[in-house]
N, C-alpha and C. Protein backbone atom coordinates (compact mmCIF):
# COMPACT_ATOMS: atom_id res chain seq x y z
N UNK A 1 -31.98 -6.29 -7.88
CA UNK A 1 -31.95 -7.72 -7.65
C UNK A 1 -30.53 -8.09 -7.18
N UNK A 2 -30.52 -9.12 -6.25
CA UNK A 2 -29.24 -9.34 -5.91
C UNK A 2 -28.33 -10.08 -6.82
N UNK A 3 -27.13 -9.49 -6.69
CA UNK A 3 -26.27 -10.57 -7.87
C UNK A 3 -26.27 -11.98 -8.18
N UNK A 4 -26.08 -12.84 -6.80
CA UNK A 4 -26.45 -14.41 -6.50
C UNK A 4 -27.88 -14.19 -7.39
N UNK A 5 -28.80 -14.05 -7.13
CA UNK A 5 -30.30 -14.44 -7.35
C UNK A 5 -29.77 -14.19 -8.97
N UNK A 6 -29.47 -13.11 -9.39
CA UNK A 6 -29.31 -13.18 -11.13
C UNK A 6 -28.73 -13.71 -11.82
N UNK A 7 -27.30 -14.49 -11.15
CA UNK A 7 -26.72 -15.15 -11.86
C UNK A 7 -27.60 -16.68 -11.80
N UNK A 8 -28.59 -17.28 -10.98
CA UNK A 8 -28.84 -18.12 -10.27
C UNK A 8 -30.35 -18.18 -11.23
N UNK A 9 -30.54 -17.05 -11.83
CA UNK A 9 -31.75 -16.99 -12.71
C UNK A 9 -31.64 -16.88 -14.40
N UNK A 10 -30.25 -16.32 -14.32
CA UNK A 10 -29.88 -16.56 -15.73
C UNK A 10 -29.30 -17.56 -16.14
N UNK A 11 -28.54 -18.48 -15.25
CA UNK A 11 -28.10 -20.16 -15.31
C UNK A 11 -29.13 -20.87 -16.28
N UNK A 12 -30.20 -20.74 -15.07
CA UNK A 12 -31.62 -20.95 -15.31
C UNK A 12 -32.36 -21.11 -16.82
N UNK A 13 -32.44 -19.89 -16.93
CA UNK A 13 -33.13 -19.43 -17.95
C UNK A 13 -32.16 -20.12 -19.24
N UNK A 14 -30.75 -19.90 -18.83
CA UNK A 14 -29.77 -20.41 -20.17
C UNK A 14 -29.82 -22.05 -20.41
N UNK A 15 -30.21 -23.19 -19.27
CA UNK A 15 -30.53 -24.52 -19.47
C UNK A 15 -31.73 -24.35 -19.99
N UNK A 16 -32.83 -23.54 -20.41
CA UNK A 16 -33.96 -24.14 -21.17
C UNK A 16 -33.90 -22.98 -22.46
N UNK A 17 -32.51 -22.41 -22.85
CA UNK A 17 -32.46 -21.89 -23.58
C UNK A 17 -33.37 -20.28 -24.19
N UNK A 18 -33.45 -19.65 -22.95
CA UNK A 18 -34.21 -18.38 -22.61
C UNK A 18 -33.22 -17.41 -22.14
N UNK A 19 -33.19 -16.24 -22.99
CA UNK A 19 -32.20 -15.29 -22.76
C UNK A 19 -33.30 -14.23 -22.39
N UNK A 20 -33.25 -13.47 -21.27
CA UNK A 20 -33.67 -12.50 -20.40
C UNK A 20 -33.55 -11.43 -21.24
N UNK A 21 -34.19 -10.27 -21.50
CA UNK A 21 -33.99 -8.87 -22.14
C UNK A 21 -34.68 -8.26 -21.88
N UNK A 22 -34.79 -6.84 -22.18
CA UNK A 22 -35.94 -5.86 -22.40
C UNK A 22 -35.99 -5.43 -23.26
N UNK A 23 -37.74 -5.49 -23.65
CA UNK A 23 -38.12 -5.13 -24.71
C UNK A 23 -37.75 -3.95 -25.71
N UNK A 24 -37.62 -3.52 -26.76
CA UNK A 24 -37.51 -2.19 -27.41
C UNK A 24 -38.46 -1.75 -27.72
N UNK A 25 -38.32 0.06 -27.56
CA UNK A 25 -39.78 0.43 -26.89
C UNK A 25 -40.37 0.59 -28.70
N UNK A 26 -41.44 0.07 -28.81
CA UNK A 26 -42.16 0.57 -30.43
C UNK A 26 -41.61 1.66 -31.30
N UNK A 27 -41.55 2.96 -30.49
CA UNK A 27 -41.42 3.93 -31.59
C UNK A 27 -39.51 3.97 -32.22
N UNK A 28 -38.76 3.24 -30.85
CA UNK A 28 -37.19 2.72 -31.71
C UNK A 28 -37.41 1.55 -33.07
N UNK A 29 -38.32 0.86 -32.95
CA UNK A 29 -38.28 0.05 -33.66
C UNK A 29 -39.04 0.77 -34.60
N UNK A 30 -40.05 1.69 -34.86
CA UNK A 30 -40.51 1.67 -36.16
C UNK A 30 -39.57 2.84 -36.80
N UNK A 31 -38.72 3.69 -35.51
CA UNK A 31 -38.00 3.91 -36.58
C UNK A 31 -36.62 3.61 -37.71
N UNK A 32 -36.60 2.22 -37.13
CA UNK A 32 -35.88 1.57 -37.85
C UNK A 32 -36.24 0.88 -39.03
N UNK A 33 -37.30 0.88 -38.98
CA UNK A 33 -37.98 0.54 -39.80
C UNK A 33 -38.40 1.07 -41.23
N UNK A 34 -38.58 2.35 -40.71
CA UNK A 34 -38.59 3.54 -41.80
C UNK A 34 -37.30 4.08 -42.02
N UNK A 35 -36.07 3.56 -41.54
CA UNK A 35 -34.51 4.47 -41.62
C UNK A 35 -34.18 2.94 -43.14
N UNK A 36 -34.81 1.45 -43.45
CA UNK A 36 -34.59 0.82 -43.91
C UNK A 36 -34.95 1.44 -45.20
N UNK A 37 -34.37 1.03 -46.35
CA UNK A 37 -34.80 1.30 -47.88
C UNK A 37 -33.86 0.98 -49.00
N UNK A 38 -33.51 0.73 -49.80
CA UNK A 38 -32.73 0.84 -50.93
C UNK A 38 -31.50 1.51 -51.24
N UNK A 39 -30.42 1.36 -51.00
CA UNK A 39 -29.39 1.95 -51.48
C UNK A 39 -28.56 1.95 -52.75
N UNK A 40 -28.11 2.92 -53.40
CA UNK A 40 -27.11 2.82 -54.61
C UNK A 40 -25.63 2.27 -54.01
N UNK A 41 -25.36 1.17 -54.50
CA UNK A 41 -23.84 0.67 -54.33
C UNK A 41 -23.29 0.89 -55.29
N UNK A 42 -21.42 2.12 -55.08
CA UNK A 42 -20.90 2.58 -55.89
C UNK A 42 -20.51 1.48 -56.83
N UNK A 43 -19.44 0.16 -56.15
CA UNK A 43 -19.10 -0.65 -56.57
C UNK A 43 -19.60 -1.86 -57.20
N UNK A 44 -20.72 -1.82 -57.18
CA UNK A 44 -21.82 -2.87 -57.64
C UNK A 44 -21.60 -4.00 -56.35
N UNK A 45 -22.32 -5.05 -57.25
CA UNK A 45 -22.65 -6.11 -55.72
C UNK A 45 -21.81 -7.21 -56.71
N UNK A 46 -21.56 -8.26 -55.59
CA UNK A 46 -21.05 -9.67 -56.07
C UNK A 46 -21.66 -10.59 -55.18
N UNK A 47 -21.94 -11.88 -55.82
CA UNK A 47 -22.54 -12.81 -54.80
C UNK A 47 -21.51 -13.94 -54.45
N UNK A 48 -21.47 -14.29 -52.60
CA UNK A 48 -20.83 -14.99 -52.21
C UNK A 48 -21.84 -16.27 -51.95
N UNK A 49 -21.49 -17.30 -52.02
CA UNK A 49 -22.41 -18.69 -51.85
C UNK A 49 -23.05 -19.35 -53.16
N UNK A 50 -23.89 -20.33 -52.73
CA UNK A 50 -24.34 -20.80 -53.42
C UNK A 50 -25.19 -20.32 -54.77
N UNK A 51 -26.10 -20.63 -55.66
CA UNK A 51 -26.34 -20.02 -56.41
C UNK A 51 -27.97 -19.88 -55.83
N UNK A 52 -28.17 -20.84 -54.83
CA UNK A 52 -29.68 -20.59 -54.08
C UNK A 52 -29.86 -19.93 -53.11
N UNK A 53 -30.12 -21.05 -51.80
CA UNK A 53 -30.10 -20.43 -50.77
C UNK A 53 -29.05 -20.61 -50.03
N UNK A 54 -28.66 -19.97 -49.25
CA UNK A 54 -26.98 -19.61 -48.50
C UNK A 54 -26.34 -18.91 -49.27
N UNK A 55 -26.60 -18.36 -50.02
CA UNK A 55 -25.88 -17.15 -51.20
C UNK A 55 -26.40 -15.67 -51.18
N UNK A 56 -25.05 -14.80 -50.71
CA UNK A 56 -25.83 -13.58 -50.44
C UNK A 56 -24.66 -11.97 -51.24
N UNK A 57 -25.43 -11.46 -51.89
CA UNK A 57 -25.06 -10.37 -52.47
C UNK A 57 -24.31 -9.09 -51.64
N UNK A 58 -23.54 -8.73 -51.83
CA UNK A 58 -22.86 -8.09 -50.77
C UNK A 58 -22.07 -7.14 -51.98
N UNK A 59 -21.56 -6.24 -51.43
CA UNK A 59 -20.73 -4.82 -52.30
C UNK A 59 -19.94 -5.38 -52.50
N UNK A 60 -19.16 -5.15 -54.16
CA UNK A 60 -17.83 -5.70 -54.45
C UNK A 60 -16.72 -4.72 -53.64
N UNK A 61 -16.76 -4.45 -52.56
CA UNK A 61 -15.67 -3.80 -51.81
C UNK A 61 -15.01 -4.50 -50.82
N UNK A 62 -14.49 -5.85 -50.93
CA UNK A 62 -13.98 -6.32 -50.29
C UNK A 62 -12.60 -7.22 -49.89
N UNK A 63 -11.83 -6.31 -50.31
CA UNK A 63 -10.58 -6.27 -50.49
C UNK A 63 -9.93 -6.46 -49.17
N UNK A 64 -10.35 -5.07 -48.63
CA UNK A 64 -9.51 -4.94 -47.18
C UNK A 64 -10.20 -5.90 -45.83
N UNK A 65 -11.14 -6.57 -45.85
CA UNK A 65 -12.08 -7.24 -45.26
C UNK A 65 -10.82 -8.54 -44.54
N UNK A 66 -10.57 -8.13 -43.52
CA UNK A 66 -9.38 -8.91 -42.62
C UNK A 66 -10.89 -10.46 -42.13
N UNK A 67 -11.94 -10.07 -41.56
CA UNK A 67 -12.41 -11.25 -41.12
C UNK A 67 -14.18 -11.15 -41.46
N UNK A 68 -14.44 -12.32 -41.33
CA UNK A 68 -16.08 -12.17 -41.43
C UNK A 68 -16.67 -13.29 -40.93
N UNK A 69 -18.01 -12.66 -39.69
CA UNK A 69 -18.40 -13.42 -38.77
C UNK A 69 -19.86 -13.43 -39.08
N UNK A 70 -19.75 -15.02 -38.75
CA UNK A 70 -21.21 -15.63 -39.58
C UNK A 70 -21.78 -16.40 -38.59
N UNK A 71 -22.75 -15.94 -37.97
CA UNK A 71 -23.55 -16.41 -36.53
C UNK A 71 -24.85 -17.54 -37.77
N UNK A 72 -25.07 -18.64 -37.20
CA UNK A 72 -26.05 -19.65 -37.43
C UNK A 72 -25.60 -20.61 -38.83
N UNK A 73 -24.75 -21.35 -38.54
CA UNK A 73 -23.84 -22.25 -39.49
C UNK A 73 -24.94 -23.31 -40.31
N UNK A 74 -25.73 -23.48 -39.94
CA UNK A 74 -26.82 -24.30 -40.74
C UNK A 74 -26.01 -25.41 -41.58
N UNK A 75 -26.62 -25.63 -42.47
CA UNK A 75 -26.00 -27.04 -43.04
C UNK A 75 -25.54 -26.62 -44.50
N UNK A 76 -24.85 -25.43 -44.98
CA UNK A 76 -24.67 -24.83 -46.20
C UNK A 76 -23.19 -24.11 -45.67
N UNK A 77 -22.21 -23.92 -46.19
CA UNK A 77 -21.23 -23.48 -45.81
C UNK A 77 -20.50 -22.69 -46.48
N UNK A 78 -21.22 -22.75 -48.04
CA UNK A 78 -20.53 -21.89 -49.42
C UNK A 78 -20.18 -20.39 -49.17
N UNK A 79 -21.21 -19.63 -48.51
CA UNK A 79 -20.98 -18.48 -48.27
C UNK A 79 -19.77 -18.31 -47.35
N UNK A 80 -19.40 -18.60 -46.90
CA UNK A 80 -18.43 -18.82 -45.89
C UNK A 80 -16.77 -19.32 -46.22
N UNK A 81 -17.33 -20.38 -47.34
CA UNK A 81 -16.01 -20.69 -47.93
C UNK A 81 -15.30 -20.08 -48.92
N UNK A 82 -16.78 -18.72 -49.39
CA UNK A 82 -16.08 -18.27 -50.29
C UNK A 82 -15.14 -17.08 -49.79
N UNK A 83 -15.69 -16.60 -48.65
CA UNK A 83 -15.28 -15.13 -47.84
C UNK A 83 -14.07 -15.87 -47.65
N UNK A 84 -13.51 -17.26 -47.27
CA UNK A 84 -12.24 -17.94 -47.08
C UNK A 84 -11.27 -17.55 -47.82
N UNK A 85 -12.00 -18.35 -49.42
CA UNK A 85 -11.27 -18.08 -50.57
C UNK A 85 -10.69 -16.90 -50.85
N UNK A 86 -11.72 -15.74 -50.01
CA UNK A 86 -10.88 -14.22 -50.69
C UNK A 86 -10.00 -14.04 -49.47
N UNK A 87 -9.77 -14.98 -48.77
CA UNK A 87 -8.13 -14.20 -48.06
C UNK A 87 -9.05 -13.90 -46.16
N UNK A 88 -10.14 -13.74 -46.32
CA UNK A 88 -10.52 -13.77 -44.86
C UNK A 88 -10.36 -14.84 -43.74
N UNK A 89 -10.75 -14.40 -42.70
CA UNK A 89 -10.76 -15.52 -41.46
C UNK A 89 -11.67 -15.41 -41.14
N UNK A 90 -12.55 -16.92 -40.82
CA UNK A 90 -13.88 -16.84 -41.26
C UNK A 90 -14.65 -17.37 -39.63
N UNK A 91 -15.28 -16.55 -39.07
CA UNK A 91 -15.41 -17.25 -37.81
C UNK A 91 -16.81 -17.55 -37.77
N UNK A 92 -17.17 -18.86 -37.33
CA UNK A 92 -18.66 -18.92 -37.34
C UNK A 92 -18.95 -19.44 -36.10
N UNK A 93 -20.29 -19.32 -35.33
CA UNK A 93 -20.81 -19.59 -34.48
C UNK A 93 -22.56 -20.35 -34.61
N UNK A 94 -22.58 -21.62 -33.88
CA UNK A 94 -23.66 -21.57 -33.65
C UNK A 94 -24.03 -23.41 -32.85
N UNK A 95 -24.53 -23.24 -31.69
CA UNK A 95 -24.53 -23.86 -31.02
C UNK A 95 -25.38 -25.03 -31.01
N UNK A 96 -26.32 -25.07 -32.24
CA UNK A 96 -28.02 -26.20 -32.50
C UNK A 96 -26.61 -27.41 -33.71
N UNK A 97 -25.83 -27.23 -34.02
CA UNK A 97 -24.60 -27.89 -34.34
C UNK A 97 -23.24 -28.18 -33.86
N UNK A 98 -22.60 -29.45 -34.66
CA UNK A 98 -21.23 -29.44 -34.00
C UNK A 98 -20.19 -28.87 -34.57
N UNK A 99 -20.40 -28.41 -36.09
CA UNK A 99 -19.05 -27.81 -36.88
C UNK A 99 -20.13 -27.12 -38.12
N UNK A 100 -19.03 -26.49 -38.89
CA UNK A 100 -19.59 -26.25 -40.30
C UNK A 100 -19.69 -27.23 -41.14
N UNK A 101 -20.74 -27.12 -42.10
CA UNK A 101 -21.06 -27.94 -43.27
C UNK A 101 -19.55 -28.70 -43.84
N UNK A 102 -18.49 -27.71 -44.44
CA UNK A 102 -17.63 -28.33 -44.42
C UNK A 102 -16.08 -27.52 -43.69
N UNK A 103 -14.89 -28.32 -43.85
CA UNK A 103 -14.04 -27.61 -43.38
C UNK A 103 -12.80 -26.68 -44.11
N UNK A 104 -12.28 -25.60 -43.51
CA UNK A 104 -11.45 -25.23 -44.67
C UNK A 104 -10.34 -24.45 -43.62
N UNK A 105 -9.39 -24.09 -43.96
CA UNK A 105 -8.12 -23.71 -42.96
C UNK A 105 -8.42 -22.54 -42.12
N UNK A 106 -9.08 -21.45 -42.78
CA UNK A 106 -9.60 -20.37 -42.27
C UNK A 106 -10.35 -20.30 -41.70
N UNK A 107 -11.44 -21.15 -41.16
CA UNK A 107 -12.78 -21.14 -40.33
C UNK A 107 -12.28 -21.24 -38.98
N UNK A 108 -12.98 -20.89 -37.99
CA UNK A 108 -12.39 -20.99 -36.90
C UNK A 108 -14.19 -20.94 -36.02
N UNK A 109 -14.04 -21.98 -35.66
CA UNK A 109 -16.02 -22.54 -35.00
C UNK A 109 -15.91 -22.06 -33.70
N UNK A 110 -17.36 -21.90 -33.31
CA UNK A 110 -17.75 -21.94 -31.84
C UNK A 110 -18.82 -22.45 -31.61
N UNK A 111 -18.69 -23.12 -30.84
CA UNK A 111 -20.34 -24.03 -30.45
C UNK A 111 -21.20 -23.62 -29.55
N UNK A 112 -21.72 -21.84 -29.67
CA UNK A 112 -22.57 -20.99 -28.88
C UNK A 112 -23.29 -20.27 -29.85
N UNK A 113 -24.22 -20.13 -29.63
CA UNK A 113 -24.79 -18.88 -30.15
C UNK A 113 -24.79 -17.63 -29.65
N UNK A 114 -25.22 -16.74 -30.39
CA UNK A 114 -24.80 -15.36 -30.65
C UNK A 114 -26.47 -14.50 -29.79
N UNK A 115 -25.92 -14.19 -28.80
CA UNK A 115 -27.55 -12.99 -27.87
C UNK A 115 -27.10 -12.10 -27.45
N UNK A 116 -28.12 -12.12 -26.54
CA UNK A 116 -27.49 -10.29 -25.61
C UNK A 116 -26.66 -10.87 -24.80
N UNK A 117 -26.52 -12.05 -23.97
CA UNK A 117 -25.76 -12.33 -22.60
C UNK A 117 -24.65 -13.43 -23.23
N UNK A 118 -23.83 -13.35 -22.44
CA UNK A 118 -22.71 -14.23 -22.55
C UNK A 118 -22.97 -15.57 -21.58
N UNK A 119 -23.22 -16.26 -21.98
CA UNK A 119 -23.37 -17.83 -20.46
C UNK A 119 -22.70 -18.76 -21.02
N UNK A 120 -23.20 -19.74 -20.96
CA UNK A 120 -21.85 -21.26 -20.99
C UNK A 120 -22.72 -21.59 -22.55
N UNK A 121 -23.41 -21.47 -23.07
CA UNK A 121 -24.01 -21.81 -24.39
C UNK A 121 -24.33 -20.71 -24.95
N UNK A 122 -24.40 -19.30 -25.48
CA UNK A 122 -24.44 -17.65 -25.47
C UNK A 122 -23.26 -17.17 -25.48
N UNK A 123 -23.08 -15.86 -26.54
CA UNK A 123 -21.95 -15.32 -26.20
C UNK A 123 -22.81 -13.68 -26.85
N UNK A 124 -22.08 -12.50 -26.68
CA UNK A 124 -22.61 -11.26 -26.70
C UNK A 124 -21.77 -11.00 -28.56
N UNK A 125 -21.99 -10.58 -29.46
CA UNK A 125 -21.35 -10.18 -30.46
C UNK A 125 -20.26 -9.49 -30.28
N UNK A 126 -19.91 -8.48 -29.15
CA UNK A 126 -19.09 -7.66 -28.44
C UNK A 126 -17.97 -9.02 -28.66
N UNK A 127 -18.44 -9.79 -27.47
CA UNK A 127 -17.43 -10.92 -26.52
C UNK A 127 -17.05 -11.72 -27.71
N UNK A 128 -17.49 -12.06 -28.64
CA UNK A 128 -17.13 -12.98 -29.71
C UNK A 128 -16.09 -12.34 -30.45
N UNK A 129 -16.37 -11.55 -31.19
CA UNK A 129 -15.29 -10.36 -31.91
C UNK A 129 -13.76 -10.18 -30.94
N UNK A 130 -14.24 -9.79 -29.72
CA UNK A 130 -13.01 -9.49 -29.02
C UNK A 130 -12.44 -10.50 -28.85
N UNK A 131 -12.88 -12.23 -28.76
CA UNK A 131 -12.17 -13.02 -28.44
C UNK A 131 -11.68 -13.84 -29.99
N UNK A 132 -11.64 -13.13 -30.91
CA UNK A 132 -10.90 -13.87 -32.03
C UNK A 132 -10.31 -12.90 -32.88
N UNK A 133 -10.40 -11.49 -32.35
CA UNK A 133 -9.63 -10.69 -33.15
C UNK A 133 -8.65 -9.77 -32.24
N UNK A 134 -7.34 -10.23 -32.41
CA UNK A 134 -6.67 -9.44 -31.74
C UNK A 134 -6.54 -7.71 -31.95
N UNK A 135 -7.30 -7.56 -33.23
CA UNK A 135 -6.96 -6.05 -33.18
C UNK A 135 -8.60 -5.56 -34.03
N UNK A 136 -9.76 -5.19 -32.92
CA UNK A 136 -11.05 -5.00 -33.52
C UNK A 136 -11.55 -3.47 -34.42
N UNK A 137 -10.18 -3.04 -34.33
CA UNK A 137 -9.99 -1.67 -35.62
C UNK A 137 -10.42 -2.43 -37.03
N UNK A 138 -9.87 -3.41 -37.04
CA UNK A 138 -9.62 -4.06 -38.49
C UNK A 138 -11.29 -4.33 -39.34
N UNK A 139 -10.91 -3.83 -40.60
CA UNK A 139 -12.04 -4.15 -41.37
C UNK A 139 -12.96 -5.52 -40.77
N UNK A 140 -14.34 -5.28 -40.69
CA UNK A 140 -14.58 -7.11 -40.36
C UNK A 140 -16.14 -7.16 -41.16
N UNK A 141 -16.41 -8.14 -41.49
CA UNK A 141 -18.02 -8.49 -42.29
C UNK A 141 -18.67 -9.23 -41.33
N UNK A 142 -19.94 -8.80 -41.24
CA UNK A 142 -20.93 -9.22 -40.26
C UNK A 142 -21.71 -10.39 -41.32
């Protein structure tokens, strides 16, 4: 396809909020499916957030954890403020809003969401990371 015509179709597709892909073929996906299961965590778990929903259990190993990026900001922000509290830089993304629930020194917003393509409302997880971490060696929480 010619370049003009694709950029000219993914414009497109990105004003009615349609990101272009190809499918994954079945047997990648089921075996991801079956690679999923239960793990022993050495360190046990700790929960960041709320005590409901927006509260999520994660390994107490997070010491060295320089940043943590939280795609779909919804209207709950605890989880987020707490990854703050421990010393992270907290980057969130998500474009169906204008900011996070609330604000705190460490957050640092984007008003795109998170796909495969990068466009004027879209950004790639790659492109996001690289553009707020100057050094992407560094410990980071998804």
């Amino acid at each position: 396809m010619h370049p003009m015509i694709r950029r000219l179709l993914v414009k497109s597709l990105d004003r009615e909020g349609l990101v272009p892909t190809r499918l994954t073929e079945g047997a990648r996906v089921m075996e991801l499916i079956r690679a999923l299961r239960p793990v022993v965590v050495p360190d046990g778990l700790v929960r960041l957030g709320p005590p409901r929903d927006g509260g999520y259990l994660v390994p107490d190993d997070l010491k060295d954890i320089e940043a943590c990026f939280s795609p779909g900001v919804e209207q709950q922000s605890g989880f987020e403020r707490d990854c703050a509290e421990r010393g992270m830089q907290v980057h969130l993304a998500d474009h169906s809003v204008a900011g996070p629930a609330e604000s705190h020194e460490r957050f640092h917003f984007s008003r795109k969401h998170v796909g495969v393509l990068t466009t004027e409302t879209c950004m790639t997880l790659d492109d996001w990371v690289k553009a707020s971490c100057s050094d992407v060696e560094r410990d980071l929480m998804l």
